[in-house]
PDB file of N, CA and C in Angstrom:
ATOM      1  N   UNK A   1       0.693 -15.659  -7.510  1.00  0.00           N
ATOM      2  CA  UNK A   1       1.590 -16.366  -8.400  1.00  0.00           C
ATOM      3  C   UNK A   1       2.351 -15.370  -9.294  1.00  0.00           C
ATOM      4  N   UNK A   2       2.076 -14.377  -9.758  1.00  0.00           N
ATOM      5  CA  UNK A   2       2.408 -13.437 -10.647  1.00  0.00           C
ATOM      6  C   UNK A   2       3.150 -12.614  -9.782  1.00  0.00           C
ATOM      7  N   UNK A   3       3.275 -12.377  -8.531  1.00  0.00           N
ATOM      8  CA  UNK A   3       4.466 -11.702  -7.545  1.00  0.00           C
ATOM      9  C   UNK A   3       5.755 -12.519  -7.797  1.00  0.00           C
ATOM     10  N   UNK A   4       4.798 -13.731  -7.454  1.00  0.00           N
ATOM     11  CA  UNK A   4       6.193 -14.521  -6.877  1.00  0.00           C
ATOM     12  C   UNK A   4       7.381 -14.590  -8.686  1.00  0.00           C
ATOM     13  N   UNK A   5       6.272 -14.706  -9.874  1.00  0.00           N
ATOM     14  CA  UNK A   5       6.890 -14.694 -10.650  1.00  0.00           C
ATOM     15  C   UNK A   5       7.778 -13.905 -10.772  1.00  0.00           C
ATOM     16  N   UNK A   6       7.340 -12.519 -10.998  1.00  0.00           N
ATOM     17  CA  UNK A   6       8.276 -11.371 -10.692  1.00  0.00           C
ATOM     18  C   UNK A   6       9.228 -10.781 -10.092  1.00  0.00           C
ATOM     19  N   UNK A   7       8.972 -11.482  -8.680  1.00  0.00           N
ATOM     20  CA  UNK A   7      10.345 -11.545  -7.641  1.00  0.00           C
ATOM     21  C   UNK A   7      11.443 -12.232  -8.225  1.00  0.00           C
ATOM     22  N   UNK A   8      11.020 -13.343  -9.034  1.00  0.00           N
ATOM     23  CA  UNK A   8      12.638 -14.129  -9.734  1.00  0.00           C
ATOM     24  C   UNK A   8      13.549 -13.502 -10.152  1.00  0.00           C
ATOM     25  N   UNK A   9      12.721 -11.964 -11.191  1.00  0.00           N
ATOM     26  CA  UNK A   9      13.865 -11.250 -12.026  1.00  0.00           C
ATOM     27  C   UNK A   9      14.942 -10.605 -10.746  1.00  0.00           C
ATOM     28  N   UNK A  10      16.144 -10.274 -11.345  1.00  0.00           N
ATOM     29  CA  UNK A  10      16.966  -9.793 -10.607  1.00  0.00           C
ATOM     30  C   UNK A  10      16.270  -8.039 -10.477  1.00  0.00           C
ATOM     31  N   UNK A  11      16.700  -7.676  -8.907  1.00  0.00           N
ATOM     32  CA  UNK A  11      15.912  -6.358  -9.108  1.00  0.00           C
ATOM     33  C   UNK A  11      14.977  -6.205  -8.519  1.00  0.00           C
ATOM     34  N   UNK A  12      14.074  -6.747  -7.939  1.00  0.00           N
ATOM     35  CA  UNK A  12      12.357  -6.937  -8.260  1.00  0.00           C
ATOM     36  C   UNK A  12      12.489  -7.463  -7.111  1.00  0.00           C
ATOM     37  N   UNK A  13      11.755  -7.121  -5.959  1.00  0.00           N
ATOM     38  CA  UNK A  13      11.445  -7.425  -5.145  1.00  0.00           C
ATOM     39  C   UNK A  13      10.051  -7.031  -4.851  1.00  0.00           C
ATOM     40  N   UNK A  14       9.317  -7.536  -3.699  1.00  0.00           N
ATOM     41  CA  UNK A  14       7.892  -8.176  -3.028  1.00  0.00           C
ATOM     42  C   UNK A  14       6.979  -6.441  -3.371  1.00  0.00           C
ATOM     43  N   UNK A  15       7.808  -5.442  -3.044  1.00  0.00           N
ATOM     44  CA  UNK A  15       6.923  -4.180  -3.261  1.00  0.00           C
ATOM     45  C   UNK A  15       6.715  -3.705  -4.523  1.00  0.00           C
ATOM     46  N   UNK A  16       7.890  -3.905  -5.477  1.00  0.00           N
ATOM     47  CA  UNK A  16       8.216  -3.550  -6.817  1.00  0.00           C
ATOM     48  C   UNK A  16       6.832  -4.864  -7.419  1.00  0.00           C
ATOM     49  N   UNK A  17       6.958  -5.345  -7.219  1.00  0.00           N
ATOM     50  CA  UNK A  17       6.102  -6.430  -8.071  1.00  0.00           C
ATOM     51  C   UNK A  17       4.584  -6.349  -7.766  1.00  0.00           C
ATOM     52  N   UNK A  18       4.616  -6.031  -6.360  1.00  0.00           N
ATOM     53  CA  UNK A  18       2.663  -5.532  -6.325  1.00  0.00           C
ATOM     54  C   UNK A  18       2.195  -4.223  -6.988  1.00  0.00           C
ATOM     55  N   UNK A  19       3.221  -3.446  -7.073  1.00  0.00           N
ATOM     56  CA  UNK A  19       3.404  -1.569  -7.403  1.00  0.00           C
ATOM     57  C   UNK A  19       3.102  -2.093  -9.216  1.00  0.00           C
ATOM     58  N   UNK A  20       4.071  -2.954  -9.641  1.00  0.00           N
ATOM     59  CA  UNK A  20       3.822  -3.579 -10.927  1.00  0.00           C
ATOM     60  C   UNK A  20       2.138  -3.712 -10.987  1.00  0.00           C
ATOM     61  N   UNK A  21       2.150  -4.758  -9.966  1.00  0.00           N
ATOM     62  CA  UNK A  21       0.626  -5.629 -10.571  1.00  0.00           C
ATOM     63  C   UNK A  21      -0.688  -4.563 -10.561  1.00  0.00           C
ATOM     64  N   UNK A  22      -0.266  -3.202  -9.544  1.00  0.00           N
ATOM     65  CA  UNK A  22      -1.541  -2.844  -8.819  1.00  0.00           C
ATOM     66  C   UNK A  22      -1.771  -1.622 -10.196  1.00  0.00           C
ATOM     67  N   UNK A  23      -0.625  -0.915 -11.185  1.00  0.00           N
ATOM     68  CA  UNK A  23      -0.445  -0.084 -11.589  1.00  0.00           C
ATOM     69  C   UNK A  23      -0.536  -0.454 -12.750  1.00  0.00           C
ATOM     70  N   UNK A  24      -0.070  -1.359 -13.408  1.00  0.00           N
ATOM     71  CA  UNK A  24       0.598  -1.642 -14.380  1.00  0.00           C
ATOM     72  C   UNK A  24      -0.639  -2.506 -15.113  1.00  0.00           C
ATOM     73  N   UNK A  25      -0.632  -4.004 -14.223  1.00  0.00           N
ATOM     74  CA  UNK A  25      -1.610  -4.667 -14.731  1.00  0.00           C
ATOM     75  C   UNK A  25      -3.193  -4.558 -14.183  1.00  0.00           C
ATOM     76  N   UNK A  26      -3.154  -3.298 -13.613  1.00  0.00           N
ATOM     77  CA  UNK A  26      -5.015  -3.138 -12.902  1.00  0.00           C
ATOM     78  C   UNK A  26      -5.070  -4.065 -11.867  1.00  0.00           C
ATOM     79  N   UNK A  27      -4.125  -4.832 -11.272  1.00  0.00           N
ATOM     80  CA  UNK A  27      -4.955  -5.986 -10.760  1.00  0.00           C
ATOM     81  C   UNK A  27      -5.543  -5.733  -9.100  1.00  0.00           C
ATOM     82  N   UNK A  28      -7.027  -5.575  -8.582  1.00  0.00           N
ATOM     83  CA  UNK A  28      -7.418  -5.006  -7.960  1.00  0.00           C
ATOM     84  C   UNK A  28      -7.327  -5.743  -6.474  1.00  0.00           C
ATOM     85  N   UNK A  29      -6.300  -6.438  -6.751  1.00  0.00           N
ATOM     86  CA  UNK A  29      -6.539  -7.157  -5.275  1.00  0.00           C
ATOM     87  C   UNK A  29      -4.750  -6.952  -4.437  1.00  0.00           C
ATOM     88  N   UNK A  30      -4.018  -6.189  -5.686  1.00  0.00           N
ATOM     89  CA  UNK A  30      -2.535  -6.717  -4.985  1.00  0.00           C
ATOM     90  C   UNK A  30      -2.200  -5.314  -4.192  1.00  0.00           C
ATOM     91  N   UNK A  31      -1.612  -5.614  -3.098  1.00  0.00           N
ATOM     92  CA  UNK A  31      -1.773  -4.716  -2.075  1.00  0.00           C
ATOM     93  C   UNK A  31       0.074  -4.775  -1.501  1.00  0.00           C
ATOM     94  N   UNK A  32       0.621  -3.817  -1.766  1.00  0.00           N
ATOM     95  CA  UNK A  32       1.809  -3.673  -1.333  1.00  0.00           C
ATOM     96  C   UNK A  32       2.380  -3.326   0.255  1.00  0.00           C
ATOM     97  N   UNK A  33       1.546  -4.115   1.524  1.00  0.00           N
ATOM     98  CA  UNK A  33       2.455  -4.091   2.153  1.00  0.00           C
ATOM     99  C   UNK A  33       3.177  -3.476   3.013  1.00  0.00           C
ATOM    100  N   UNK A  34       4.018  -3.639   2.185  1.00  0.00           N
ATOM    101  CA  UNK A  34       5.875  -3.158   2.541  1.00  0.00           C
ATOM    102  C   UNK A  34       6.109  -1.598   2.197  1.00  0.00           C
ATOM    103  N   UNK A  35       4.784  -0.688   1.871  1.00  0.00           N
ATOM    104  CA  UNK A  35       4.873   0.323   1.524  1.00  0.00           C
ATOM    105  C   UNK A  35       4.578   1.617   2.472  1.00  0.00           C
ATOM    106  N   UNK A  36       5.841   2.227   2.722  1.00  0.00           N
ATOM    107  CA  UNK A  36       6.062   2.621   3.827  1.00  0.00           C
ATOM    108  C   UNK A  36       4.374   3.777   4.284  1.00  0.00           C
ATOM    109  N   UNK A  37       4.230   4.603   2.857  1.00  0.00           N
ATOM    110  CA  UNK A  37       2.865   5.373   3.228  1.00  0.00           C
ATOM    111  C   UNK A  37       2.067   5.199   3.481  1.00  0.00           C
ATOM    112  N   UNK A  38       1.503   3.515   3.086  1.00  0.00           N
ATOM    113  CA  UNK A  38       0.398   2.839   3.369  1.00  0.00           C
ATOM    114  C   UNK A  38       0.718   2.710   5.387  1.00  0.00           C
ATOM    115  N   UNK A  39       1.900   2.370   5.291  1.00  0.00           N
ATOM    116  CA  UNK A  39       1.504   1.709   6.990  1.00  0.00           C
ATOM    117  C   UNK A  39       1.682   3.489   7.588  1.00  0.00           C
ATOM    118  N   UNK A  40       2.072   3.884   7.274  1.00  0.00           N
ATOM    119  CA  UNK A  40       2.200   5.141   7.886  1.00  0.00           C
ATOM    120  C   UNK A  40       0.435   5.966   7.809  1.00  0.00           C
ATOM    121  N   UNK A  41      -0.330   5.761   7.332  1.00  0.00           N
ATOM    122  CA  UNK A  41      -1.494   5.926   7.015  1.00  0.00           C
ATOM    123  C   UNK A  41      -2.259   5.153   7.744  1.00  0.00           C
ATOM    124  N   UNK A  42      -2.235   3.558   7.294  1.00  0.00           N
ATOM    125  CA  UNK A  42      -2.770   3.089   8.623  1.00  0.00           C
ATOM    126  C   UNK A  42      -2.798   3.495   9.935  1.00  0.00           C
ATOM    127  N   UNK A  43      -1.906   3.776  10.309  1.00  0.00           N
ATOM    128  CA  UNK A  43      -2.092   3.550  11.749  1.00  0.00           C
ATOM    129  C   UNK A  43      -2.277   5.287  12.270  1.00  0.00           C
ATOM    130  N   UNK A  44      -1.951   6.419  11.164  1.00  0.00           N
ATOM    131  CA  UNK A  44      -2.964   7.366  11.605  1.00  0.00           C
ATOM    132  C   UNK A  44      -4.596   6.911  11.443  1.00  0.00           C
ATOM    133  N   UNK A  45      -4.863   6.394  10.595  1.00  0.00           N
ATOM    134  CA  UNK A  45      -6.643   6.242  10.335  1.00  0.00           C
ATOM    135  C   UNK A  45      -6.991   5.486  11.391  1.00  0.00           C
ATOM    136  N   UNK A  46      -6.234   4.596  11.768  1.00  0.00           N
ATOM    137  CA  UNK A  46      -6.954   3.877  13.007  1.00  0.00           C
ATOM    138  C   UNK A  46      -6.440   4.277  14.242  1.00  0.00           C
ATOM    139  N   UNK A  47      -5.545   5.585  14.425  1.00  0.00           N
ATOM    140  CA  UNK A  47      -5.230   5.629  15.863  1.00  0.00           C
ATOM    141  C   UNK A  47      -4.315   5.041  16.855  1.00  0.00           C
ATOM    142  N   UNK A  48      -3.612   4.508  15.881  1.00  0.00           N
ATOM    143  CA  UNK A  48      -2.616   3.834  16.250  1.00  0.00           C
ATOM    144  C   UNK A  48      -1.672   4.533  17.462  1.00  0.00           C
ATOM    145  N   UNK A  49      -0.863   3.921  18.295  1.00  0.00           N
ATOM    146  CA  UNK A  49       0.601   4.624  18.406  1.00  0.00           C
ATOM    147  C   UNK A  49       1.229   4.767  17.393  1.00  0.00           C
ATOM    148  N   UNK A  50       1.774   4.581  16.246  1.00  0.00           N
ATOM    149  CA  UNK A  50       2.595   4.937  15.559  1.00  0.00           C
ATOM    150  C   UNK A  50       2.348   3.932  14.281  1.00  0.00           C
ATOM    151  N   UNK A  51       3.485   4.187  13.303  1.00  0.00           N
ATOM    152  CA  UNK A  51       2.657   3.380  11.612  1.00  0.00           C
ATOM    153  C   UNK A  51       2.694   1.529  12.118  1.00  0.00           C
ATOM    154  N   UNK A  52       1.926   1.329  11.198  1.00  0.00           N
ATOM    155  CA  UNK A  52       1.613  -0.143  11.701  1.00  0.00           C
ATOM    156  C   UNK A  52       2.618  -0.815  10.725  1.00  0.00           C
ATOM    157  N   UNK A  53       3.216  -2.149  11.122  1.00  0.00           N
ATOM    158  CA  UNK A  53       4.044  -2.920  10.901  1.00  0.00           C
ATOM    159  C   UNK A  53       3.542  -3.173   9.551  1.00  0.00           C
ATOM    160  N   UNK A  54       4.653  -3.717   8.545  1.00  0.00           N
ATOM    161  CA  UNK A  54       3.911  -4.535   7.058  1.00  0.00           C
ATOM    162  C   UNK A  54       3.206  -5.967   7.659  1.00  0.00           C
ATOM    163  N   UNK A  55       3.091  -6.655   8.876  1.00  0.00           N
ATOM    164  CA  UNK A  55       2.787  -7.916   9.219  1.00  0.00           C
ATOM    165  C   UNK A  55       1.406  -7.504   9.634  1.00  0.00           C
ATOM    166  N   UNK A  56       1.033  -6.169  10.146  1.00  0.00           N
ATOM    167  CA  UNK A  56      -0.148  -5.770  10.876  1.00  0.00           C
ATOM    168  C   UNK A  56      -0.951  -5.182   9.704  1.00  0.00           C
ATOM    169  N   UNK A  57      -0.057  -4.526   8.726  1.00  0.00           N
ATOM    170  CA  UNK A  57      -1.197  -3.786   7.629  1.00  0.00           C
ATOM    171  C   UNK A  57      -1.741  -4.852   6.707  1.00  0.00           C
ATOM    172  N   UNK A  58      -0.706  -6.010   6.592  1.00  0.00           N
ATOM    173  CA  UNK A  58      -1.480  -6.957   5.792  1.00  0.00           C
ATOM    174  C   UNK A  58      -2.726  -7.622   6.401  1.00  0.00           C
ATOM    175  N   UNK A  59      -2.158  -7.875   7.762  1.00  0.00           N
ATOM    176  CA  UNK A  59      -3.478  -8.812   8.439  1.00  0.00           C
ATOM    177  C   UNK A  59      -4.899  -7.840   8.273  1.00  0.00           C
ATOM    178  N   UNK A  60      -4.519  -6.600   8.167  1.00  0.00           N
ATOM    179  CA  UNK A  60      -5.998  -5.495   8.398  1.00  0.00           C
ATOM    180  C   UNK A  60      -6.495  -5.953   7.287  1.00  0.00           C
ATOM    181  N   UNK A  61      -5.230  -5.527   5.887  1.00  0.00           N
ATOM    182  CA  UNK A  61      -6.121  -5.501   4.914  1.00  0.00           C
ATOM    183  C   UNK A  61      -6.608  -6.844   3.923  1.00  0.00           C
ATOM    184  N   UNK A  62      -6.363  -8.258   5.226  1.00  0.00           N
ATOM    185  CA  UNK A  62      -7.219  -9.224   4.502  1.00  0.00           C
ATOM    186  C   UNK A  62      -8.924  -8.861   4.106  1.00  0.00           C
ATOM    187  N   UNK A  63      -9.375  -8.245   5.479  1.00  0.00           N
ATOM    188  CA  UNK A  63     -10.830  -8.324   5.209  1.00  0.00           C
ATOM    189  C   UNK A  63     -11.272  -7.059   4.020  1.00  0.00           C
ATOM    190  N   UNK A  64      -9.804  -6.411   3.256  1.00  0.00           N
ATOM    191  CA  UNK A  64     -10.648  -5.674   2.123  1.00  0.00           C
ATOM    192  C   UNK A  64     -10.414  -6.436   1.059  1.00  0.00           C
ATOM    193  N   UNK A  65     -10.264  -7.862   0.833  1.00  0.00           N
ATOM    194  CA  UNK A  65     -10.032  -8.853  -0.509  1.00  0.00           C
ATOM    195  C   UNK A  65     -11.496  -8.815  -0.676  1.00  0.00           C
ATOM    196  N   UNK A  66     -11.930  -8.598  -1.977  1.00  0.00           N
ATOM    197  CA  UNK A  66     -10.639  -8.631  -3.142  1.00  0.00           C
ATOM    198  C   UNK A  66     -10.462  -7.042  -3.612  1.00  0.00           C
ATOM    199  N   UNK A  67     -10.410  -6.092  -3.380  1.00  0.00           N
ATOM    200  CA  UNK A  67     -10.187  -4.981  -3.585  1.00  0.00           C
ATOM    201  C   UNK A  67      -8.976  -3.992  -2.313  1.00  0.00           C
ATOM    202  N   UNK A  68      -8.421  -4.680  -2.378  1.00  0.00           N
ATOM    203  CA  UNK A  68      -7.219  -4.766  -1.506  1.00  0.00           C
ATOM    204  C   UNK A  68      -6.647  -3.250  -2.003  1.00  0.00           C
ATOM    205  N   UNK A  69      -6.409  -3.687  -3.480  1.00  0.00           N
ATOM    206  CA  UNK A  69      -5.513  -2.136  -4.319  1.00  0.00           C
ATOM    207  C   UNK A  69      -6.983  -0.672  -4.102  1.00  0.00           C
ATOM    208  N   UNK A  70      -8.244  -0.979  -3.618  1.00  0.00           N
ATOM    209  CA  UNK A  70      -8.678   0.315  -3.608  1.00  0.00           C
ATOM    210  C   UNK A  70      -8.575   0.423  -2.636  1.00  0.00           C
ATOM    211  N   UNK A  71      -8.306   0.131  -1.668  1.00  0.00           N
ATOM    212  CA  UNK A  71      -8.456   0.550  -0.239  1.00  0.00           C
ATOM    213  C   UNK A  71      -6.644   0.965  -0.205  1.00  0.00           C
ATOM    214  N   UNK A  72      -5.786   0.084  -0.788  1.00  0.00           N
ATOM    215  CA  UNK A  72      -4.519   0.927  -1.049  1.00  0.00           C
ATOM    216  C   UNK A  72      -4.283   2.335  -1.906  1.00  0.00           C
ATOM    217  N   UNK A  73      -5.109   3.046  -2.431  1.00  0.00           N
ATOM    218  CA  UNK A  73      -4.959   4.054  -3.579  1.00  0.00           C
ATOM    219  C   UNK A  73      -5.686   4.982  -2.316  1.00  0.00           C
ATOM    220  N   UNK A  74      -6.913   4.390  -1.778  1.00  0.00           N
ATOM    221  CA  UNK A  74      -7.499   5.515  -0.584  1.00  0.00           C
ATOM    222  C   UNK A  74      -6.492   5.918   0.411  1.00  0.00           C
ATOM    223  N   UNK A  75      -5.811   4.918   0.922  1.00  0.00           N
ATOM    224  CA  UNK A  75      -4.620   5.713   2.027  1.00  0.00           C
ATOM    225  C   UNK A  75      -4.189   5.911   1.671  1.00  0.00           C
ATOM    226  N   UNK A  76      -3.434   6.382   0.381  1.00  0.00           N
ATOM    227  CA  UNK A  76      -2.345   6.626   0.135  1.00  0.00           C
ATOM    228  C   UNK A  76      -2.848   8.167  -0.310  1.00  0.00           C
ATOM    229  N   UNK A  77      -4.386   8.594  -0.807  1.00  0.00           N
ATOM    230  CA  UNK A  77      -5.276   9.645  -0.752  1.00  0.00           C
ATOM    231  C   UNK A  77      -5.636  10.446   0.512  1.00  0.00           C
ATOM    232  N   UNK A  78      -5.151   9.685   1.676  1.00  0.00           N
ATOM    233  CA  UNK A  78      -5.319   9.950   3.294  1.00  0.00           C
ATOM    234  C   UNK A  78      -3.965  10.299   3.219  1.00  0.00           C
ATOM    235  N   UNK A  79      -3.138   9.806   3.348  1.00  0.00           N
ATOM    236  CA  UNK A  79      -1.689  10.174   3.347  1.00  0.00           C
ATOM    237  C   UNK A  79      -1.466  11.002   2.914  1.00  0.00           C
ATOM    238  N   UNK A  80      -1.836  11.529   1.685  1.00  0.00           N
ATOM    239  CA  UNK A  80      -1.363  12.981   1.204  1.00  0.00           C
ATOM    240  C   UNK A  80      -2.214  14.178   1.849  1.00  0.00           C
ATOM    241  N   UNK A  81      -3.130  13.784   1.810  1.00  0.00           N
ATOM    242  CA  UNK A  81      -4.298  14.612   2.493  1.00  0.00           C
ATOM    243  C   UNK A  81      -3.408  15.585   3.823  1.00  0.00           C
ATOM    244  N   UNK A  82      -3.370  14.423   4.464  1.00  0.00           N
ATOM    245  CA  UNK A  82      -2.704  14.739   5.711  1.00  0.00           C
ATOM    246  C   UNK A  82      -1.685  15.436   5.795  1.00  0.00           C
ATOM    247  N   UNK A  83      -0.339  15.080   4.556  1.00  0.00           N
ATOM    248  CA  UNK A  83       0.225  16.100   4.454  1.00  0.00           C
ATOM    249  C   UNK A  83       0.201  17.120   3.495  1.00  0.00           C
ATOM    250  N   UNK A  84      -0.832  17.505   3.236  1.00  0.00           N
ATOM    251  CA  UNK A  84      -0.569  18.978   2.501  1.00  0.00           C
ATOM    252  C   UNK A  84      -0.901  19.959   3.236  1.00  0.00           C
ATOM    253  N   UNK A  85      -0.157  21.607   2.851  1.00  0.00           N
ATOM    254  CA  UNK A  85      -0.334  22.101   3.656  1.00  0.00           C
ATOM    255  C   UNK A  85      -0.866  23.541   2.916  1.00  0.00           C
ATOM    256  N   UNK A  86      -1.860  24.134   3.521  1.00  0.00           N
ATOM    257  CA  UNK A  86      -1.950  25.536   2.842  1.00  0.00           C
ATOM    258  C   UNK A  86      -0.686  26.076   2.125  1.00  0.00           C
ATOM    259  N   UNK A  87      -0.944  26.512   1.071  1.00  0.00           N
ATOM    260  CA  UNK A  87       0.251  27.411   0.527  1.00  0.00           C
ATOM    261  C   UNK A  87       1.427  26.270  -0.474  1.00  0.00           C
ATOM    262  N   UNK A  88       1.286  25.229   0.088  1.00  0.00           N
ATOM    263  CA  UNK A  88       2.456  24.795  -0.270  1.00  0.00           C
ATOM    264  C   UNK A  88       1.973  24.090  -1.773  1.00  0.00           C
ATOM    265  N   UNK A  89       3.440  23.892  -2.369  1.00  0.00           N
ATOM    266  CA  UNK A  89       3.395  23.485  -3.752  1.00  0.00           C
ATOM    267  C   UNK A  89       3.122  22.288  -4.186  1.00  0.00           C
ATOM    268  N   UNK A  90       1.912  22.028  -4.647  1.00  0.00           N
ATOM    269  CA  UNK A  90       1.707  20.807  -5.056  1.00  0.00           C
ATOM    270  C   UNK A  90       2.415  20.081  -5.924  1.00  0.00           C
TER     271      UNK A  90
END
């Protein structure tokens, strides 16, 4: 309910408003999706052919409710992982 609220403002769309909820207001269940590192993460961790759709990363990450946003902060901890590289500037 608090997405959808947020989507009303002009501006604010479906990723901006979970990035809001997950950051902003702690809230440990809102899971963005539409966020390109997350699916790009997915579908290295699971082996994918290639990053998994926002329709496929959501369906995965029903079964991590209600902690949806920690399992989003971990790939996105996999994601960087993956790309850093010796030497380079953090």
């Amino acid at each position: 309910a608090a997405a959808e609220t947020l989507t009303r403002l002009p501006g604010v769309g479906l990723w901006t408003a979970d990035i809001y909820l997950l950051f902003c207001l702690g809230r440990a269940d809102a899971f963005p999706h539409g966020d390109l590192a997350l699916q790009v993460a997915l579908g290295e961790a699971f082996a994918l052919p290639g990053r998994a759709t926002p329709q496929g990363l959501r369906a995965v990450a029903e079964d991590w409710r209600p902690l949806r946003g920690v399992a989003a902060h971990l790939l996105w901890a996999y994601y960087g992982a993956r790309r850093t590289r010796q030497g380079a500037p953090a």
